[in-house]
N, C-alpha and C. Protein backbone atom coordinates (compact mmCIF):
# COMPACT_ATOMS: atom_id res chain seq x y z
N UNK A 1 22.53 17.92 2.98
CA UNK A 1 21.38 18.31 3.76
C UNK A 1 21.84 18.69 5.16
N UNK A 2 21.13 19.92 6.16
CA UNK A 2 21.75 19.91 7.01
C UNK A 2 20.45 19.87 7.63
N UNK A 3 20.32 19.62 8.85
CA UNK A 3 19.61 19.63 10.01
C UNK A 3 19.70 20.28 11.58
N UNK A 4 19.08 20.89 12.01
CA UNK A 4 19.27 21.50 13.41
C UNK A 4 19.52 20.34 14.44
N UNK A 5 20.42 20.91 15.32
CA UNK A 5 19.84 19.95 16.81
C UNK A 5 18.28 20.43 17.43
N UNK A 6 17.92 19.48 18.28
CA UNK A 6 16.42 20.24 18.74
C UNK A 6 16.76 19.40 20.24
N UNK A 7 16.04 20.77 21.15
CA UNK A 7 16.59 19.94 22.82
C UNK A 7 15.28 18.96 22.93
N UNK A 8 15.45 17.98 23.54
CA UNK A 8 14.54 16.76 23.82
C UNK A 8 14.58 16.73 25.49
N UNK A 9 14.14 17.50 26.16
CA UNK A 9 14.60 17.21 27.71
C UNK A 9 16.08 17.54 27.75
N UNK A 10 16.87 16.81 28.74
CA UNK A 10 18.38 17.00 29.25
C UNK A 10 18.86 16.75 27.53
N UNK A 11 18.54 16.31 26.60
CA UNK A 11 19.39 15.82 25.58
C UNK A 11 18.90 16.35 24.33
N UNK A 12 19.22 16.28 23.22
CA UNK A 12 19.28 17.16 21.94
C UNK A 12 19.20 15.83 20.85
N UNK A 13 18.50 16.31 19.94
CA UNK A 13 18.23 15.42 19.10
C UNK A 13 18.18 16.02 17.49
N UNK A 14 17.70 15.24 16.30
CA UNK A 14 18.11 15.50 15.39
C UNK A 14 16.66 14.54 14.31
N UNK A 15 16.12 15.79 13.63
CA UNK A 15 14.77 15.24 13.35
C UNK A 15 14.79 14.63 11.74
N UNK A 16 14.50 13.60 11.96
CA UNK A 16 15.50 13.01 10.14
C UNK A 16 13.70 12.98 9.68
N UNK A 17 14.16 13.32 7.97
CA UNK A 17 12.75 13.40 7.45
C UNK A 17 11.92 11.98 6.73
N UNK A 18 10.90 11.54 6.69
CA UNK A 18 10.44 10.35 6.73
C UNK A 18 11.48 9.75 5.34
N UNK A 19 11.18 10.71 4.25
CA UNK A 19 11.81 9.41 3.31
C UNK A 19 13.15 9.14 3.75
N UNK A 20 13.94 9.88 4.00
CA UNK A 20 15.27 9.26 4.60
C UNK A 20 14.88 7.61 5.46
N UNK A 21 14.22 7.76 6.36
CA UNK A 21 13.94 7.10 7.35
C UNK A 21 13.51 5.45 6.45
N UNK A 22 12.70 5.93 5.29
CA UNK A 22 12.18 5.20 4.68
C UNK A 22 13.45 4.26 3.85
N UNK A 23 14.06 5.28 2.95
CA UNK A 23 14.88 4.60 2.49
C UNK A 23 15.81 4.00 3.29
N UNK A 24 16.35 4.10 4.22
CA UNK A 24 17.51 3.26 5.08
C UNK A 24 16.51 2.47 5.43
N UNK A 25 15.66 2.42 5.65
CA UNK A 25 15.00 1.14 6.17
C UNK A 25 15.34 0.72 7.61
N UNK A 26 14.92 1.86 8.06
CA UNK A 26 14.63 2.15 10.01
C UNK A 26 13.38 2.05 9.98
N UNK A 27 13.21 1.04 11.29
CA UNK A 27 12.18 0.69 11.94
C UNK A 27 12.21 1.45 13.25
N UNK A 28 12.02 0.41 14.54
CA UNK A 28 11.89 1.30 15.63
C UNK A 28 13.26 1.50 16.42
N UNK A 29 13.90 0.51 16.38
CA UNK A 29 15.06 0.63 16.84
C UNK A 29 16.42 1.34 15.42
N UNK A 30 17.57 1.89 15.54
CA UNK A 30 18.70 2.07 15.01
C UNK A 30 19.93 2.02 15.83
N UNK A 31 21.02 1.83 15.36
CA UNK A 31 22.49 1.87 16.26
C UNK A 31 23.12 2.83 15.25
N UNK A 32 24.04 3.35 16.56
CA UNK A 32 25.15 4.75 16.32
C UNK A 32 26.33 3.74 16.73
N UNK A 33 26.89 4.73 15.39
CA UNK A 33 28.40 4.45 15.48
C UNK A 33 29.60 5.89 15.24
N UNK A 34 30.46 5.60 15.88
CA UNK A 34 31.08 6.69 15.60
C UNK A 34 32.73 6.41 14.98
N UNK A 35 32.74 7.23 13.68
CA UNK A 35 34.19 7.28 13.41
C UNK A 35 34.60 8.56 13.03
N UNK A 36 36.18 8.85 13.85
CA UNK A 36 36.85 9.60 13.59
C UNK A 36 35.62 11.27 13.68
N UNK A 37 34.74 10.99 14.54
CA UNK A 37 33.95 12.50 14.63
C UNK A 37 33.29 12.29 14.21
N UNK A 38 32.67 11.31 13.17
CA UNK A 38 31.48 11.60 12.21
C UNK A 38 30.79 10.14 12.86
N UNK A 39 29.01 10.34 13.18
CA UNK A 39 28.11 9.35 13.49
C UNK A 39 27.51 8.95 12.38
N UNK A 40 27.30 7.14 12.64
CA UNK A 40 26.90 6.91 11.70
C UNK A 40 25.86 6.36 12.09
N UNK A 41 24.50 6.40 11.42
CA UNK A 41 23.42 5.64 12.11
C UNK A 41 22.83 4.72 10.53
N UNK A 42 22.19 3.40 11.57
CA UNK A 42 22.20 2.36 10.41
C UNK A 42 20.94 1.20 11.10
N UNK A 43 20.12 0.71 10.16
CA UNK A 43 19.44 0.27 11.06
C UNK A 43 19.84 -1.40 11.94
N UNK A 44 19.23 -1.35 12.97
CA UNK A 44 19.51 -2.23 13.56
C UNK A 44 19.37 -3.79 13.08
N UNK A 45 18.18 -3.92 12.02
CA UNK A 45 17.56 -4.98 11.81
C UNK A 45 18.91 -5.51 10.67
N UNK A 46 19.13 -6.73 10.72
CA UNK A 46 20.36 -7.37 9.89
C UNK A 46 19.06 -7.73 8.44
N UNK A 47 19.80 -7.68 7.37
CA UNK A 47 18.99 -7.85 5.98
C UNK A 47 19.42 -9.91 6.50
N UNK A 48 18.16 -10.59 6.10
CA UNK A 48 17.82 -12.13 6.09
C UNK A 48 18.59 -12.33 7.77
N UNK A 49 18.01 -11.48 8.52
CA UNK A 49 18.35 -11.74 9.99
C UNK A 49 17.23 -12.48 10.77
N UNK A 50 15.94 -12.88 9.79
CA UNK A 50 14.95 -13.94 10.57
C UNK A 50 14.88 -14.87 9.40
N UNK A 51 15.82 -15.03 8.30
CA UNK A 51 15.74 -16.21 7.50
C UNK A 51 15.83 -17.65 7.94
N UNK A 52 16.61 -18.13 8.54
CA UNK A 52 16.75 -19.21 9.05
C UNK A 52 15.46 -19.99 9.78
N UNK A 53 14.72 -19.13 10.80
CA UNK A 53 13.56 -19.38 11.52
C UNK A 53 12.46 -19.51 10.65
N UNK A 54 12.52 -18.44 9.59
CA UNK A 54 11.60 -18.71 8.66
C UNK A 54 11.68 -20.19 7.63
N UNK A 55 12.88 -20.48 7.43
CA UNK A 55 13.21 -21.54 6.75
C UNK A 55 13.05 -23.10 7.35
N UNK A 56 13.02 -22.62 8.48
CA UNK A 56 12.56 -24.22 9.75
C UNK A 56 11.02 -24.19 9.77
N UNK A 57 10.49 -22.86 9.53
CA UNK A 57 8.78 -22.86 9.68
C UNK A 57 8.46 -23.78 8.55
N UNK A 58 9.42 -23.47 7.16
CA UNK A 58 8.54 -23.95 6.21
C UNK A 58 8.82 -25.29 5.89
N UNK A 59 9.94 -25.75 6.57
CA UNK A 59 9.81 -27.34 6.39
C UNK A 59 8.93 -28.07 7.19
N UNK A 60 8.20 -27.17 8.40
CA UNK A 60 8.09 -28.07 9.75
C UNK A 60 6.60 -27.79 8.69
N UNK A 61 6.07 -27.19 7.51
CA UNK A 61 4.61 -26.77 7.53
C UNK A 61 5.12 -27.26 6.24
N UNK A 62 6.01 -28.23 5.53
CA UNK A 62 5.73 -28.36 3.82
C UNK A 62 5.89 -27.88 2.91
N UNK A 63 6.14 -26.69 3.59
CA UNK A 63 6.20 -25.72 2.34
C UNK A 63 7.29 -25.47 1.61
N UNK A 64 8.27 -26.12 1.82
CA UNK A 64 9.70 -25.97 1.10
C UNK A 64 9.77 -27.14 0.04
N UNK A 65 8.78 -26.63 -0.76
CA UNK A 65 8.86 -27.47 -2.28
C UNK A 65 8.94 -26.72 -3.29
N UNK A 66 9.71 -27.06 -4.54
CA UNK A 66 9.60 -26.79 -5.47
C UNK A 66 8.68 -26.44 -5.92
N UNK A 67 7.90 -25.19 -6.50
CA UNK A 67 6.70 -25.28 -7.34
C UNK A 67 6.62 -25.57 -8.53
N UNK A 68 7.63 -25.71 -9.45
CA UNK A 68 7.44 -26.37 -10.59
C UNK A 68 8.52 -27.38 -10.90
N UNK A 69 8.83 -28.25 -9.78
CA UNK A 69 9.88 -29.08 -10.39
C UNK A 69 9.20 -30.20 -11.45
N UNK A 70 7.75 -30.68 -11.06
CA UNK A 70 7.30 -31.53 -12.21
C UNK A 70 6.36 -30.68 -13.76
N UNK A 71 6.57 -29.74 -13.88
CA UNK A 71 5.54 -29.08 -14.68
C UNK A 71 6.14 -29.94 -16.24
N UNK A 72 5.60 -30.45 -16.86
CA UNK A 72 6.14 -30.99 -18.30
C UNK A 72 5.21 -30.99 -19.29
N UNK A 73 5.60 -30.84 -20.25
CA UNK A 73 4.65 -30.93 -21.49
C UNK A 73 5.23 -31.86 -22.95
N UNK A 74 4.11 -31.98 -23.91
CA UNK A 74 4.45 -32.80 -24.80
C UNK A 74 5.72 -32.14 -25.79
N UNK A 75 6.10 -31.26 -25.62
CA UNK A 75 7.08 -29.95 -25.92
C UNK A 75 8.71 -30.59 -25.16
N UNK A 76 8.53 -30.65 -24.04
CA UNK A 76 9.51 -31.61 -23.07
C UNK A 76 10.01 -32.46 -24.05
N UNK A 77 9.49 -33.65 -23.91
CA UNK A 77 9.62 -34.89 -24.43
C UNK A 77 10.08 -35.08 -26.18
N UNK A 78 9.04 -33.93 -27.03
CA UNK A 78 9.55 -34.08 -28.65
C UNK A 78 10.04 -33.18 -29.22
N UNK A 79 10.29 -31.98 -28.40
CA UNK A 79 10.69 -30.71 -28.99
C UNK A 79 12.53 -30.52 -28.35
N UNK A 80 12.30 -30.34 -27.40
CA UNK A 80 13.45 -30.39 -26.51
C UNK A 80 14.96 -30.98 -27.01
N UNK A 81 15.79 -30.34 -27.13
CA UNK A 81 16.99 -31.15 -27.93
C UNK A 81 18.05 -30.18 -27.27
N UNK A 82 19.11 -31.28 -26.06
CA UNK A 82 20.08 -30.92 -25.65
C UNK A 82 21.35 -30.97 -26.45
N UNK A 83 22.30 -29.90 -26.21
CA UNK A 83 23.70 -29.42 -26.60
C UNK A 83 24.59 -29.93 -26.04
């Protein structure tokens, strides 16, 4: 795919089309990188980069339980036959 530059004021820019945008999974911010001549743009947001905070919410609120660690049935108990 190629794309034009387009002037933006003093600076030139480069108009990427939504699904691109979509699929990399850019938000509002992105970072440039450059190797050997070629830019690379990538989004800023780290993949499980608010996990941790989220993971302190859910102990401080309970919510870090098992949902089916007790689920059992009469199937359990007379059917069930370990190897």
């Amino acid at each position: 795919m190629k794309a034009a530059l387009i002037k933006i004021g003093n600076s030139q820019g480069i108009r990427i089309p939504k699904a691109i945008i979509e699929h990399c999974g850019f938000e509002k911010d992105v970072e440039f990188e450059i190797h050997k001549k070629t830019l690379v743009v990538r989004s800023s947001k780290k993949p499980r980069q608010d996990w941790e905070t989220a993971f302190k919410m859910m102990v401080e609120n309970g919510d870090d339980k098992l949902m089916d660690s007790e689920i059992r049935s009469s199937w359990d108990e007379a059917e069930w036959e370990w190897k």
